[in-house]
Protein backbone atom coordinates (compact mmCIF):
# COMPACT_ATOMS: atom_id res chain seq x y z
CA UNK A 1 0.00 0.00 0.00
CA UNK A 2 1.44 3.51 -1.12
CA UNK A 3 1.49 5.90 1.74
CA UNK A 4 1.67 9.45 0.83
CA UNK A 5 4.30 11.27 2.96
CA UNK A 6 5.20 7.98 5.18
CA UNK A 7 5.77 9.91 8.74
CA UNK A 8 4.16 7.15 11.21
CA UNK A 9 5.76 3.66 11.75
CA UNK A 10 2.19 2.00 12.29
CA UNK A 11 1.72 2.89 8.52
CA UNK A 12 4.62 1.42 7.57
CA UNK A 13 4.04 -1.66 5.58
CA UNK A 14 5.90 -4.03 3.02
CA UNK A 15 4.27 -5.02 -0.11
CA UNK A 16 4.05 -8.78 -0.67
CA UNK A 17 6.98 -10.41 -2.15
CA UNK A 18 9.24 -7.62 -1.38
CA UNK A 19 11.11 -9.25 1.32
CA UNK A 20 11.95 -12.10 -0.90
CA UNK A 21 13.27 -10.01 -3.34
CA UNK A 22 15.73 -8.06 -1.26
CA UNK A 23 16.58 -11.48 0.15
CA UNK A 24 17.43 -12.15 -3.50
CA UNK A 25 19.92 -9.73 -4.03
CA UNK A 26 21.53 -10.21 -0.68
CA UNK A 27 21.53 -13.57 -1.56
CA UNK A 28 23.48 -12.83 -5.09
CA UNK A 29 26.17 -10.84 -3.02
CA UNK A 30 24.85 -7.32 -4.06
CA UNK A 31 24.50 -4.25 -1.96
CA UNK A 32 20.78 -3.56 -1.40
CA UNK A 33 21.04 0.66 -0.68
CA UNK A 34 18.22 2.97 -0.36
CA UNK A 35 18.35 6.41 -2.12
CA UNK A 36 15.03 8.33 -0.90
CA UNK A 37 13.58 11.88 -1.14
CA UNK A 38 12.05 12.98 2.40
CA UNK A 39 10.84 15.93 1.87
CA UNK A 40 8.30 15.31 4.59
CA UNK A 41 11.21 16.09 6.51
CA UNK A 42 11.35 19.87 4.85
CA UNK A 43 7.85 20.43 5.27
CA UNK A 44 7.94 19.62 9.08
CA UNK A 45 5.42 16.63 8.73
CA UNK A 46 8.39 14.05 10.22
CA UNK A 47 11.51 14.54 11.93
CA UNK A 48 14.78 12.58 11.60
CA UNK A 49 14.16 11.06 14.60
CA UNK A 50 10.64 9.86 13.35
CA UNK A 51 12.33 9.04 9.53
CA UNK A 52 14.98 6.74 11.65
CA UNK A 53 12.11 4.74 13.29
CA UNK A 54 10.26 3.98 10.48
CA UNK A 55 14.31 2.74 8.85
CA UNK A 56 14.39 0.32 11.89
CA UNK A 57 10.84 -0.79 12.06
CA UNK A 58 11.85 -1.94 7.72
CA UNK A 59 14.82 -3.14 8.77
CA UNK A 60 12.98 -5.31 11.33
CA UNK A 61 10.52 -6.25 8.84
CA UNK A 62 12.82 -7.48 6.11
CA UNK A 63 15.21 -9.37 8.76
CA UNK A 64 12.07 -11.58 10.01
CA UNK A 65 12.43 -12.77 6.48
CA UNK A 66 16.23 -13.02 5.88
CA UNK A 67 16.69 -9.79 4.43
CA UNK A 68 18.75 -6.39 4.45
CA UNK A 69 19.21 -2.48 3.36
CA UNK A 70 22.88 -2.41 3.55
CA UNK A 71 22.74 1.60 3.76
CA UNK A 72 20.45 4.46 4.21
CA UNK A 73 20.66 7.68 2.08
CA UNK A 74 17.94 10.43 2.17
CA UNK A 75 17.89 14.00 0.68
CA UNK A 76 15.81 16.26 3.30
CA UNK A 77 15.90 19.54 1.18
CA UNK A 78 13.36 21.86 -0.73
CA UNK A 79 14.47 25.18 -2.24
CA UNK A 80 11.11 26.48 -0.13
CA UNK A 81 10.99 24.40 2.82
CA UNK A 82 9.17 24.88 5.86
CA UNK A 83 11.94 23.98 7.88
CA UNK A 84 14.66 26.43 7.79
CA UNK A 85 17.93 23.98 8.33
CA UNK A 86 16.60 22.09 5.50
CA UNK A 87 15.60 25.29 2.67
CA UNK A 88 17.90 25.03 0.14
CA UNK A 89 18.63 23.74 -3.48
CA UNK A 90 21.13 20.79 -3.01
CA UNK A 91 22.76 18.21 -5.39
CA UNK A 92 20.85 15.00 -3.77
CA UNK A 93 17.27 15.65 -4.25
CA UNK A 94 16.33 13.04 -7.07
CA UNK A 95 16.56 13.74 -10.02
CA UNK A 96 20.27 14.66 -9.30
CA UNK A 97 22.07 12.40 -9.02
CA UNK A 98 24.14 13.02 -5.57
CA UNK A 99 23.01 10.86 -2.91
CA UNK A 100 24.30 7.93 -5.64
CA UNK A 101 27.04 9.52 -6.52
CA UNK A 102 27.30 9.57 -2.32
CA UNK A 103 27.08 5.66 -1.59
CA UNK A 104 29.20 5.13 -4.64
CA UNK A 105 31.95 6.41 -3.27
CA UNK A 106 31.32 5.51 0.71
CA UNK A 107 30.81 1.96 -0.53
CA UNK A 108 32.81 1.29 -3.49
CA UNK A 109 29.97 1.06 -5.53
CA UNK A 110 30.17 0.72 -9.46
CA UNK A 111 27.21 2.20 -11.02
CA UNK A 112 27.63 1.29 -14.17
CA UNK A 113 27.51 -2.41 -12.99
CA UNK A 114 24.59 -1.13 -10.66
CA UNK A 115 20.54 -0.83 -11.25
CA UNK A 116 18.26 1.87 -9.77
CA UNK A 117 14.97 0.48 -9.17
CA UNK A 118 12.38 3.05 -8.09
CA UNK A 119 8.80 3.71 -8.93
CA UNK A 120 9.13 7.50 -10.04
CA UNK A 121 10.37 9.10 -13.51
CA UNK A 122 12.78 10.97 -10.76
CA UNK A 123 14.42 7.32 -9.77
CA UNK A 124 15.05 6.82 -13.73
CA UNK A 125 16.59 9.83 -14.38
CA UNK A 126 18.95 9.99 -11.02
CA UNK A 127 20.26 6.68 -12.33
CA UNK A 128 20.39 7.39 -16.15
CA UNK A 129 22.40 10.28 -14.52
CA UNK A 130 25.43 7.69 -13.30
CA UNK A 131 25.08 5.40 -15.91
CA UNK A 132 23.24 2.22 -14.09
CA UNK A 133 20.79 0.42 -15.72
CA UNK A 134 17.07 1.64 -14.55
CA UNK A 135 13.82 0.04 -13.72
CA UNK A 136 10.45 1.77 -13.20
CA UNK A 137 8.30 0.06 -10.59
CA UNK A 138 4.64 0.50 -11.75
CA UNK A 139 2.48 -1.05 -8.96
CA UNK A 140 0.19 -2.07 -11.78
CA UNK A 141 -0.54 1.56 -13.37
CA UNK A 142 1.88 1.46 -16.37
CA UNK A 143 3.27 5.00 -16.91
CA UNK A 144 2.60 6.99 -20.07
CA UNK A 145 5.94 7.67 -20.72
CA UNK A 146 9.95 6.63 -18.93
CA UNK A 147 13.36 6.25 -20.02
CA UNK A 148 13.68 3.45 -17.70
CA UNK A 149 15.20 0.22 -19.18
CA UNK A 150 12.81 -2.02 -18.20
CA UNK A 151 9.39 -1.67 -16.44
CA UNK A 152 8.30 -4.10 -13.75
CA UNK A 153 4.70 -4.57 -11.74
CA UNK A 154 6.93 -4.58 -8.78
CA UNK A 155 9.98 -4.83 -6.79
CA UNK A 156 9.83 -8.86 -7.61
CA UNK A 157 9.93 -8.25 -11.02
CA UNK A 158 12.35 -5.87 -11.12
CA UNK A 159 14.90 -8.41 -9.38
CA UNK A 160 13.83 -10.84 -11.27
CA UNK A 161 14.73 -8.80 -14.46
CA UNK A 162 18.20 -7.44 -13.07
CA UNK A 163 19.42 -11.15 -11.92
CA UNK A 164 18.42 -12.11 -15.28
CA UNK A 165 20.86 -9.94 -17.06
CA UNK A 166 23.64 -10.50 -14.52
């Protein structure tokens, strides 16, 4: 279930089979790292202490079924955000490309060996932007347009489709 502006834990919820699929890609040796826009955060609807207890409530979630989020990235900022520390244009807010550009070099991460999965034309372009492949999650409503390489119904797929080409 999609939750606009996730900022409780109780509404925190996985969808089915994505567990298994992050178990997957643990499983094939690959870093599992979440890139996320919060700008909750800038509008003052959730604070970081709130955006790090709904990180450990997944975490807990995937580990009661063998899996793992190696690391956490988030961009907090708007240009016109309610919350001053976090008002500003910045280089990590999806589309741009920083907060992989970020875990690439903190982890050692080859992008161009890597795929960005996300279910937004903003997740395409921030990896088209580093040169991974890309993979639009559609949740069953098929966009009108992407440049993603491949299009999946949902996280499953899209695992299923990058292990495939490895």
């Amino acid at each position: 279930m999609e939750v606009n502006y996730l900022r409780r834990v109780e509404d925190l919820a996985l969808e089915p089979g994505a567990a298994a699929a992050v178990r997957r890609l643990n499983e094939a040796g690959l870093l599992v790292i979440v890139a996320s826009n919060q700008s909750a955060l800038a509008r003052g609807m959730l604070s970081e202490e709130g955006l790090a207890e709904i990180e450990r409530r997944m975490e807990a979630l995937l580990a009661a079924e063998g899996a793992r989020v190696d690391e956490w990235y988030y961009c907090p900022h708007l240009p016109d955000a309610a919350v001053e520390a976090f008002r500003k244009a910045c280089d990590c807010r999806k589309p741009a490309p920083g907060m992989l550009l970020r875990a690439a070099e903190e982890l050692g991460v080859d992008l161009g060996a890597s795929v960005m999965i996300g279910d937004s034309e903003r997740d395409v372009e921030a990896g088209r932007a580093v040169g991974a492949a890309t993979v639009r999650v559609c949740h069953g409503r098929p966009p009108a347009q992407t440049a993603a390489d491949f299009v999946a119904d949902d996280l499953a797929g899209a695992v299923e489709w990058w292990l495939g080409r490895r």
